[in-house]
Protein backbone atom coordinates (compact mmCIF):
# COMPACT_ATOMS: atom_id res chain seq x y z
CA UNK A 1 0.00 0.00 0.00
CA UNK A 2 0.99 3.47 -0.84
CA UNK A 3 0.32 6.51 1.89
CA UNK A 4 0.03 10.53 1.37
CA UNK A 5 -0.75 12.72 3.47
CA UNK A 6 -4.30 14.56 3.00
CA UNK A 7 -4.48 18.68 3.42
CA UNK A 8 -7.90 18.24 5.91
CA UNK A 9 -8.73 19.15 9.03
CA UNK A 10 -11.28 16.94 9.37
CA UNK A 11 -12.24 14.62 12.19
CA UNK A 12 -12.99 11.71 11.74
CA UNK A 13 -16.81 12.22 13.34
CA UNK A 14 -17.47 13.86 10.28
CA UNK A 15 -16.12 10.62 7.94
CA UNK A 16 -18.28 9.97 5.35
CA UNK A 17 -20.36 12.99 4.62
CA UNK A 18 -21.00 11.94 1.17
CA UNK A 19 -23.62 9.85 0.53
CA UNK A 20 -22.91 5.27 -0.60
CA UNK A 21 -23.52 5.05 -4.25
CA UNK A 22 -27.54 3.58 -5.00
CA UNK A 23 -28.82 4.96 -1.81
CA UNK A 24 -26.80 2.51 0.38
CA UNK A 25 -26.72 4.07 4.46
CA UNK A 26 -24.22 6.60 5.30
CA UNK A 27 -21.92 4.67 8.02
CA UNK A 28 -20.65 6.48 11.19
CA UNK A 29 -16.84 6.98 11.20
CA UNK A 30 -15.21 4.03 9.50
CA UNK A 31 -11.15 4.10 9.90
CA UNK A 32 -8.21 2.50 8.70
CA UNK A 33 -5.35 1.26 10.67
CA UNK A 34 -3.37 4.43 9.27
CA UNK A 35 -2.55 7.63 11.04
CA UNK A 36 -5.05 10.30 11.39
CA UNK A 37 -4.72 12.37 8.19
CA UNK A 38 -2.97 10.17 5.63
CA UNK A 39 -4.76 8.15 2.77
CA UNK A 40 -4.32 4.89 2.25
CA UNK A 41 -4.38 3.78 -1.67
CA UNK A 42 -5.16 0.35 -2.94
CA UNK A 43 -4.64 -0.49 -6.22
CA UNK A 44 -7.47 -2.63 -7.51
CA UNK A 45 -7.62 -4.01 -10.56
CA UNK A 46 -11.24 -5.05 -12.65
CA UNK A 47 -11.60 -7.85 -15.19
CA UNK A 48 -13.24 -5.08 -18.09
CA UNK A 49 -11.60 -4.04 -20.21
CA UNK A 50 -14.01 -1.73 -21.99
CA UNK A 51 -17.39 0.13 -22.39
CA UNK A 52 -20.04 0.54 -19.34
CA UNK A 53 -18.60 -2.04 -17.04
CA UNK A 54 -15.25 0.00 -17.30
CA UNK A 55 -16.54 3.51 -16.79
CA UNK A 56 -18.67 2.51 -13.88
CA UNK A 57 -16.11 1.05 -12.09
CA UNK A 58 -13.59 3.90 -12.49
CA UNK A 59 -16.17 6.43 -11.79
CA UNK A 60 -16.91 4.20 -8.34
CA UNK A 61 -13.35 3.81 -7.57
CA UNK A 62 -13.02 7.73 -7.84
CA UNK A 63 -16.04 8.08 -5.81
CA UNK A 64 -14.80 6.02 -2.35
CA UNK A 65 -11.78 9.04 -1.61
CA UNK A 66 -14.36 11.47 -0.64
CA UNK A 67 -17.34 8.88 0.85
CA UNK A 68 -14.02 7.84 3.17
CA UNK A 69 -13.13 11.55 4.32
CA UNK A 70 -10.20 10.98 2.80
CA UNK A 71 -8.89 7.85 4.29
CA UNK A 72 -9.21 5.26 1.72
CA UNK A 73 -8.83 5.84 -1.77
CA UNK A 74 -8.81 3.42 -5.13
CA UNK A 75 -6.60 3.49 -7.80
CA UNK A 76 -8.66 1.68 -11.44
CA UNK A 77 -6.57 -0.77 -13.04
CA UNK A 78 -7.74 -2.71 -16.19
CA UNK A 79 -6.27 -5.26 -18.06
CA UNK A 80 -4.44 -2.28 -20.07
CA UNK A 81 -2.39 -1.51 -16.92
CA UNK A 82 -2.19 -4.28 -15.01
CA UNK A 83 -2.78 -8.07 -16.08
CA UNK A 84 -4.89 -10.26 -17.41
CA UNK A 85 -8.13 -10.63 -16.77
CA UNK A 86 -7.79 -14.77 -15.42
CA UNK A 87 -4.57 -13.58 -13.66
CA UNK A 88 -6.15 -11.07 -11.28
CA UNK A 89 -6.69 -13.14 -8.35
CA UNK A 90 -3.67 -14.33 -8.29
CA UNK A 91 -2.02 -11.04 -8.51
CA UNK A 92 -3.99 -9.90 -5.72
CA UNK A 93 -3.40 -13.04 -3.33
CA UNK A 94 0.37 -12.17 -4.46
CA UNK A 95 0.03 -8.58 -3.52
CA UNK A 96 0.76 -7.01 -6.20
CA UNK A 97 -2.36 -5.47 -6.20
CA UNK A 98 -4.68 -4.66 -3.16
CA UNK A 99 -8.13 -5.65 -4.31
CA UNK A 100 -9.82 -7.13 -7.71
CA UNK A 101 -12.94 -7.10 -9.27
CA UNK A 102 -13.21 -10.42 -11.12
CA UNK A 103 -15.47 -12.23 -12.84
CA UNK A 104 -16.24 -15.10 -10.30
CA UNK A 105 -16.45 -17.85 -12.73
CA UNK A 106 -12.81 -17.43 -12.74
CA UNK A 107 -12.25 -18.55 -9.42
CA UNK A 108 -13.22 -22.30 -10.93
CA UNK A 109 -9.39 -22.10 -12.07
CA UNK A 110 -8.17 -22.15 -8.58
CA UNK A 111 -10.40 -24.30 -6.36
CA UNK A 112 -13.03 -26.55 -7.65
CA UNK A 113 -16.04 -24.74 -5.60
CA UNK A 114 -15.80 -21.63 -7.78
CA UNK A 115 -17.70 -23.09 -10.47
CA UNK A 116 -20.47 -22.89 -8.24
CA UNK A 117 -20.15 -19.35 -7.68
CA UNK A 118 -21.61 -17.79 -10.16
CA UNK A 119 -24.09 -19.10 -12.38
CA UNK A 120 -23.75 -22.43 -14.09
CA UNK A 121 -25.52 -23.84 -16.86
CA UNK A 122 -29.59 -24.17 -16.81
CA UNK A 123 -29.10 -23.15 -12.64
CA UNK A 124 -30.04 -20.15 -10.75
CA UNK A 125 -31.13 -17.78 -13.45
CA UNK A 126 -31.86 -14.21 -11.59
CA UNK A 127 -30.14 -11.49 -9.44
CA UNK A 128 -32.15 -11.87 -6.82
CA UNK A 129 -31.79 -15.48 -6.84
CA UNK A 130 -27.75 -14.92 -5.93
CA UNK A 131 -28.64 -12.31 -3.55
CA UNK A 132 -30.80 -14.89 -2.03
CA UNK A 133 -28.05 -17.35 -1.93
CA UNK A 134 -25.18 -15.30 -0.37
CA UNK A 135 -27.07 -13.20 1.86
CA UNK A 136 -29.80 -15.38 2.47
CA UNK A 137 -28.93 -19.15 2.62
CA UNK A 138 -25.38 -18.59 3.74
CA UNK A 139 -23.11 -18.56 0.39
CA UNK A 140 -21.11 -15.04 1.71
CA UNK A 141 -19.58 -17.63 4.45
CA UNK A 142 -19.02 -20.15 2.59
CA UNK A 143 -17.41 -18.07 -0.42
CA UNK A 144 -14.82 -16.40 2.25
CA UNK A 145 -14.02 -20.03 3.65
CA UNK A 146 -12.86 -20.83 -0.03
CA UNK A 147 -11.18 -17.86 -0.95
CA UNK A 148 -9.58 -17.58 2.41
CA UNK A 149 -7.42 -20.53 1.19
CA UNK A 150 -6.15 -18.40 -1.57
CA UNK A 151 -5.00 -15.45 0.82
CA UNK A 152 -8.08 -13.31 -0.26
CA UNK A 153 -10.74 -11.88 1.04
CA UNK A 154 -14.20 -11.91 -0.53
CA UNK A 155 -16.05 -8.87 0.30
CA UNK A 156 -19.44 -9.62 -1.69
CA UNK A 157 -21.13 -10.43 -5.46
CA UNK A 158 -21.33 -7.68 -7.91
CA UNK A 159 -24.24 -8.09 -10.62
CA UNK A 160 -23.68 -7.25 -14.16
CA UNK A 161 -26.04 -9.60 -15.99
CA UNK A 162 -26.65 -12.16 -18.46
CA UNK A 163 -24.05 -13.37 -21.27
CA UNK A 164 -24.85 -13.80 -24.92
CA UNK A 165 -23.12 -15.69 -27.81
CA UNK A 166 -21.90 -13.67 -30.91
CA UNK A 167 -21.61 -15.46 -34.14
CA UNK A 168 -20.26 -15.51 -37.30
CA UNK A 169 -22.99 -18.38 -38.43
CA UNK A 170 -26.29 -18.17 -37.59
CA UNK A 171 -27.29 -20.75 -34.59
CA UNK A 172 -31.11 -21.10 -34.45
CA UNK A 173 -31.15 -24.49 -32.46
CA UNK A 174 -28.79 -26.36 -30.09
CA UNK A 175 -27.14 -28.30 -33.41
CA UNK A 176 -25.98 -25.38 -34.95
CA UNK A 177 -23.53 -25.34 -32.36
CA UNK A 178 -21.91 -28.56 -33.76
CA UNK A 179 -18.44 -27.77 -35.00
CA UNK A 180 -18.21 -24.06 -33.88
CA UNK A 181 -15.42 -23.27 -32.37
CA UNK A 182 -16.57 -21.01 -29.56
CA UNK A 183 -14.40 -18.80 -26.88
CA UNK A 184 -16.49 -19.54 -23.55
CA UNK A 185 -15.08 -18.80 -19.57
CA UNK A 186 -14.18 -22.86 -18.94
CA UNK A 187 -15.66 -25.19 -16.73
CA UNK A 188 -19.04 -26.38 -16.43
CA UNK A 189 -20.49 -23.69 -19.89
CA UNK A 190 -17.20 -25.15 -21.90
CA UNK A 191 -18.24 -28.57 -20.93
CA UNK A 192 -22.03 -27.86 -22.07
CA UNK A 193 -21.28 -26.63 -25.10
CA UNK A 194 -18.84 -29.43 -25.89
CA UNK A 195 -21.85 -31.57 -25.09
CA UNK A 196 -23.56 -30.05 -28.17
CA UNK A 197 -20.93 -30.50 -30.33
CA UNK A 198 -18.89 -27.06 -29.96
CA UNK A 199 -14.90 -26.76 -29.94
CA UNK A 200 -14.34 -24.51 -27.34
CA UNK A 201 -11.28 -22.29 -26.12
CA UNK A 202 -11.05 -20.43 -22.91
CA UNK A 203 -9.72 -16.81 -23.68
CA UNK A 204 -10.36 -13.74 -21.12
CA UNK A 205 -12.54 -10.78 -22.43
CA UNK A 206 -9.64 -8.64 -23.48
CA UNK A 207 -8.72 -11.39 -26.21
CA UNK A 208 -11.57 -12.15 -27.51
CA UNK A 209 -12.00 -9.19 -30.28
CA UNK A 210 -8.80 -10.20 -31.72
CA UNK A 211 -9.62 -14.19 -31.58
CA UNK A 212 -13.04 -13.27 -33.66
CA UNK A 213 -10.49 -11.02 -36.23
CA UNK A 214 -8.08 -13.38 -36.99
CA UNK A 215 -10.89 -16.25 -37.26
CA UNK A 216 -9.38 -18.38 -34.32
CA UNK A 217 -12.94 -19.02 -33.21
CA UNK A 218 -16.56 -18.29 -35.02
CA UNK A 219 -18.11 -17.55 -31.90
CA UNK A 220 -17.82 -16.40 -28.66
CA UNK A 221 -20.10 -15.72 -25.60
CA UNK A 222 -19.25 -12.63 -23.47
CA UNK A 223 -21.24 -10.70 -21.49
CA UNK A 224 -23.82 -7.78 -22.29
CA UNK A 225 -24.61 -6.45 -25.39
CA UNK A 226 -23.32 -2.34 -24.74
CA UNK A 227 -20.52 -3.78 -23.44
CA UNK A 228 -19.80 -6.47 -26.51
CA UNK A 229 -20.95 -3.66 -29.34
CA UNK A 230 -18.07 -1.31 -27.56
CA UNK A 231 -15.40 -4.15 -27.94
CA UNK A 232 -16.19 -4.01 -31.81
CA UNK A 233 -18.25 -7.41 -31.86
CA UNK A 234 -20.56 -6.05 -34.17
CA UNK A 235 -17.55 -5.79 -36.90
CA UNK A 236 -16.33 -9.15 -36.84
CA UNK A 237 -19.88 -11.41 -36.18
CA UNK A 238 -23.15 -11.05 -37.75
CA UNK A 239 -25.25 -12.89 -35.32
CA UNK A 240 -26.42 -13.23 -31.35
CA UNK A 241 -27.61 -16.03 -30.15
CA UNK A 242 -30.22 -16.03 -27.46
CA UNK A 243 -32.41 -18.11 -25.31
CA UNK A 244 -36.25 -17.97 -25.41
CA UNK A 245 -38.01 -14.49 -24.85
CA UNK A 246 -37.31 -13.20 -21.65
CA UNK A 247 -34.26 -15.22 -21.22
CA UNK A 248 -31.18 -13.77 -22.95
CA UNK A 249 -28.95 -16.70 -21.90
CA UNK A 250 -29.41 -20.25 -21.17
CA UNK A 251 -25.99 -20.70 -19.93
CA UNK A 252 -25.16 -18.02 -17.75
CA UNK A 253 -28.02 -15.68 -17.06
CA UNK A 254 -26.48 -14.03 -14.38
CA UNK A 255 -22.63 -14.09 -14.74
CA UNK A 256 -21.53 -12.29 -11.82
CA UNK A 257 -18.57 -10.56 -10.62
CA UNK A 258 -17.40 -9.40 -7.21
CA UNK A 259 -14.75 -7.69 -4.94
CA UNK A 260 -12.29 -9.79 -3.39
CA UNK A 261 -9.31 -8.04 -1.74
CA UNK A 262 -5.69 -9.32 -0.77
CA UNK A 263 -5.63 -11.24 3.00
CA UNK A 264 -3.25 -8.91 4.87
CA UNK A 265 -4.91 -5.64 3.21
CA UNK A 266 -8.81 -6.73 4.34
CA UNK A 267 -6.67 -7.14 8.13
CA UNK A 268 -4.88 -3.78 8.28
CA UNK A 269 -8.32 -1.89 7.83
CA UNK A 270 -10.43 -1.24 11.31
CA UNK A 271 -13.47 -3.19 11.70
CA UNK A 272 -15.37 0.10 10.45
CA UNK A 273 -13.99 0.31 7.36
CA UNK A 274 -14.62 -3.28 7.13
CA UNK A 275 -18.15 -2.59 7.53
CA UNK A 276 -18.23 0.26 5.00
CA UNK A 277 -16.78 -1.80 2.35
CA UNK A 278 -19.22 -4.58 3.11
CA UNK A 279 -21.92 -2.26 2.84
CA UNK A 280 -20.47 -0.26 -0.21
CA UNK A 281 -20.13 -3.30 -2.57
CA UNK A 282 -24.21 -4.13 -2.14
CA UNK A 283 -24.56 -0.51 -2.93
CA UNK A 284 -22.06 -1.04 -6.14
CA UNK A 285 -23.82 -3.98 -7.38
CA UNK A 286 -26.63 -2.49 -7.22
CA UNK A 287 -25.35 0.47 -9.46
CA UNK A 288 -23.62 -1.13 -11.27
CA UNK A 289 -26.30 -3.76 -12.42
CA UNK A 290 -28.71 -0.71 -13.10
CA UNK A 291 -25.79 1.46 -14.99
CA UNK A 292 -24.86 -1.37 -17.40
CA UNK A 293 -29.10 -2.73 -18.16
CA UNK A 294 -29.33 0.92 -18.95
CA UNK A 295 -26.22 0.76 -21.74
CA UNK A 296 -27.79 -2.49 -23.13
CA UNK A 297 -30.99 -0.47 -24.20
CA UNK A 298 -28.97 2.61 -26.01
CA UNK A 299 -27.35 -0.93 -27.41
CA UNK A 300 -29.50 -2.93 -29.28
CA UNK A 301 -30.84 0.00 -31.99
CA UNK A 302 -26.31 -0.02 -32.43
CA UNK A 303 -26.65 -3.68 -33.56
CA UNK A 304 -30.04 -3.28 -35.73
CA UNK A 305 -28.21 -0.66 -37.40
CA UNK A 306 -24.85 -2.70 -37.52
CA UNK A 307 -26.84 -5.35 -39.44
CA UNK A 308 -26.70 -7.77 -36.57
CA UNK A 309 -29.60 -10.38 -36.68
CA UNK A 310 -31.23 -11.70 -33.03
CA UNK A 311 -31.56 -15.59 -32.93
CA UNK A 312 -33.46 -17.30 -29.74
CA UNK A 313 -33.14 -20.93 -29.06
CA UNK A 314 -36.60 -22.52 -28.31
CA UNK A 315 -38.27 -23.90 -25.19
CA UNK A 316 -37.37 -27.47 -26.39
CA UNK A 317 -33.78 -26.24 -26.34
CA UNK A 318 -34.13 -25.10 -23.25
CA UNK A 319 -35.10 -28.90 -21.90
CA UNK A 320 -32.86 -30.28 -24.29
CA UNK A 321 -29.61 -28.36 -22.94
CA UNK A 322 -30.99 -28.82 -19.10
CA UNK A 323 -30.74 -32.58 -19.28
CA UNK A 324 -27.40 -32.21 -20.81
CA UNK A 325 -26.19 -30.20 -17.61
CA UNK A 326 -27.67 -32.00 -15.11
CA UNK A 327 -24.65 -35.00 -15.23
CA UNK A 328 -22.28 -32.06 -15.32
CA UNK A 329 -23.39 -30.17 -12.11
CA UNK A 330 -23.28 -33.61 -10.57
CA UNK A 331 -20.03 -34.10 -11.96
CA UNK A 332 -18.58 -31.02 -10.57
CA UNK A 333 -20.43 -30.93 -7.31
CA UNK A 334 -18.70 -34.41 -6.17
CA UNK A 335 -14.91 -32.58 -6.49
CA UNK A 336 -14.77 -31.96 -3.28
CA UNK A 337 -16.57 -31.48 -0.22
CA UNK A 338 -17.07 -27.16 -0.70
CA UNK A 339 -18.51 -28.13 -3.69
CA UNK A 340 -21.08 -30.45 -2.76
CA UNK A 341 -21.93 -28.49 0.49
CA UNK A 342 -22.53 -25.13 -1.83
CA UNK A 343 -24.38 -27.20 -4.39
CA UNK A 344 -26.49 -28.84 -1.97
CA UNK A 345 -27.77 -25.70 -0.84
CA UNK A 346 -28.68 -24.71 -4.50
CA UNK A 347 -29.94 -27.54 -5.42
CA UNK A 348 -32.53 -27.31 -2.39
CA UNK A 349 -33.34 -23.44 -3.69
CA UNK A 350 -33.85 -24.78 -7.12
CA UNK A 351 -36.42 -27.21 -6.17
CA UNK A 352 -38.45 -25.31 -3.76
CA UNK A 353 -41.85 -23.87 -4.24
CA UNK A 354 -39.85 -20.51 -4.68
CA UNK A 355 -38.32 -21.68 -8.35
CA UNK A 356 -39.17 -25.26 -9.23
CA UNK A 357 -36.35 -25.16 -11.64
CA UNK A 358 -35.37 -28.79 -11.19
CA UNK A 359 -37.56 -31.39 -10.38
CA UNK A 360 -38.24 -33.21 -7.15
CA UNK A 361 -37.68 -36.86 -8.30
CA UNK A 362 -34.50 -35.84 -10.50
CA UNK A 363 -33.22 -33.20 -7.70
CA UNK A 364 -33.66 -36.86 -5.04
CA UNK A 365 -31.49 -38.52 -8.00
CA UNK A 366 -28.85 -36.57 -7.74
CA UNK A 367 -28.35 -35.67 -4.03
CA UNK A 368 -28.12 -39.66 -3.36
CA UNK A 369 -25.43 -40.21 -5.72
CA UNK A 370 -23.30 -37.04 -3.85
């Protein structure tokens, strides 16, 4: 961490004057284990590497220097500056950085329980419904015991939303995907679309433009579409790919990110400021969410105009692709114990009155063969 001294006079009663982004609760004198007067600066580093997701995270990280009084401030790194986007965690557990904001599907590279995470194929398929399970049905524990072993500390989920699937073919049905060879994030989506017949490579966001260009792959899924039109997609694919109407992706509907900050930084910081952060990040996702659904709107008359065509897999699809995952998630739940305990707990969610997304008998199937 890097110190300098702050020209105020102000006490630290008076911390925090500015208001948490989206409305969150002004907190009552937060402090860092630093002197009185001095800033402390953490470099943290996100996974995008252009368009909304990048603006509204440097536009947050600017924002935290004056909601702190002063004391804390965050210096925006993107893959430009710093490293790539599947190398973040490690650079952060490695402190070279303070604190990351990754996409959490990459945390499958490191321990097997990350793949359960963020969303998986055909699983959990709304905000709300990850919000449930981290602050509702104990995931935030659980996520801190596994990235704990990695010298980080998870502070909370930030929500972006769904992915879709650019193409240079058109894919109107599951068997269109036969023979593509698709970029996707690894893990249990590469392993689903192999299922269907895809060749797929795992390549972080920042490659992905120039893997479409040279024609290493003919299609790639990546996240939103303001986002994907401001990486250039629209110039090197003609098509997107979609689930049914009101679901933009059948393979990860919610692909979330989140905040996870090096060990011995997260222990240095008062129990306040500890707080504040907790409480800041549900007030970032929650901005952050809104800022980028907002983009996607302004994004879509971009793509008519591009040319692009919209293609939506059907309902049958849908069922199709679900039985297809269900011997992956059990395959992947049975690495290890994390894994099964976390997937347990969503597979219970799943099949309750709330969502119904899996049936009983079939939910009964698998939780006697973990």
């Amino acid at each position: 961490m890097t110190e300098t001294t702050v020209a105020r006079g102000s006490s630290r009663r008076e911390f925090l004057r500015g208001s948490a982004v989206a409305g969150a609760a002004t907190l009552a004198a937060p402090a860092l284990a630093t002197a009185q007067g001095a800033t402390t600066t953490w470099r943290v580093q996100t996974a995008w590497s252009g368009g909304a997701g990048l603006e509204t995270f440097r536009a947050w990280c600017a924002s935290i220097v004056e909601k702190t009084n002063g004391q804390l401030a965050f210096e925006p790194l993107d893959p430009s500056n710093g490293v790539g986007g599947f190398k973040i965690y490690n650079a952060v557990s490695e402190g070279r950085f303070e604190a990351g904001n990754v996409f959490t599907i990459y945390s499958g590279q490191l321990f097997p329980a990350g793949d359960f995470l963020s969303s998986y194929p055909m699983a959990m398929r709304a905000p709300h419904e990850f919000d449930t399970f981290y602050y509702g049905l104990g995931g935030l524990e659980l996520a801190r015991r596994q990235f704990a072993n990695i010298g980080l500390h998870y502070v909370g989920p930030v929500h972006h939303g769904p992915n879709i699937i650019h193409s240079k073919k058109m894919i109107n049905r599951i068997d269109d995907f036969r023979g593509l060879r698709m970029r996707t994030p690894g893990g249990m989506v590469a392993e689903l679309f192999q299922a269907v017949g895809a060749e797929t490579v795992s390549l972080p966001g920042e490659k992905i433009f120039a893997a479409l260009q040279s024609g290493e792959i003919d299609c790639a899924d990546y996240v939103g579409p303001a986002i994907n039109y401001d990486l250039g997609f629209a110039k090197e694919t003609r098509f997107i790919s979609m689930g049914p109407p009101g679901y933009m992706s059948v393979y990860q509907p919610v692909d979330l990110m989140d905040l996870t900050v090096n060990m011995a930084a997260w222990q240095a910081l008062a129990p306040e400021m500890q707080f504040f952060l907790d409480n800041e990040v549900q007030a970032y996702s929650n901005l952050h969410h809104a800022a980028i659904q907002k983009a996607d709107q302004e994004a879509w008359p971009k793509f008519e105009e591009a040319g692009t065509m919209v293609t939506r897999l059907s309902d049958e699809d849908v069922r199709l692709l679900t039985k297809l995952a269900l011997p992956i998630w059990m395959k992947y739940a049975k690495r290890d114990a994390a894994s099964t305990e976390i997937f347990k707990i969503q597979l219970d969610y799943m099949t309750s009155g709330s969502l119904g997304y899996v049936d009983k008998v079939m939910a009964d199937f698998i939780a006697a063969d973990l």
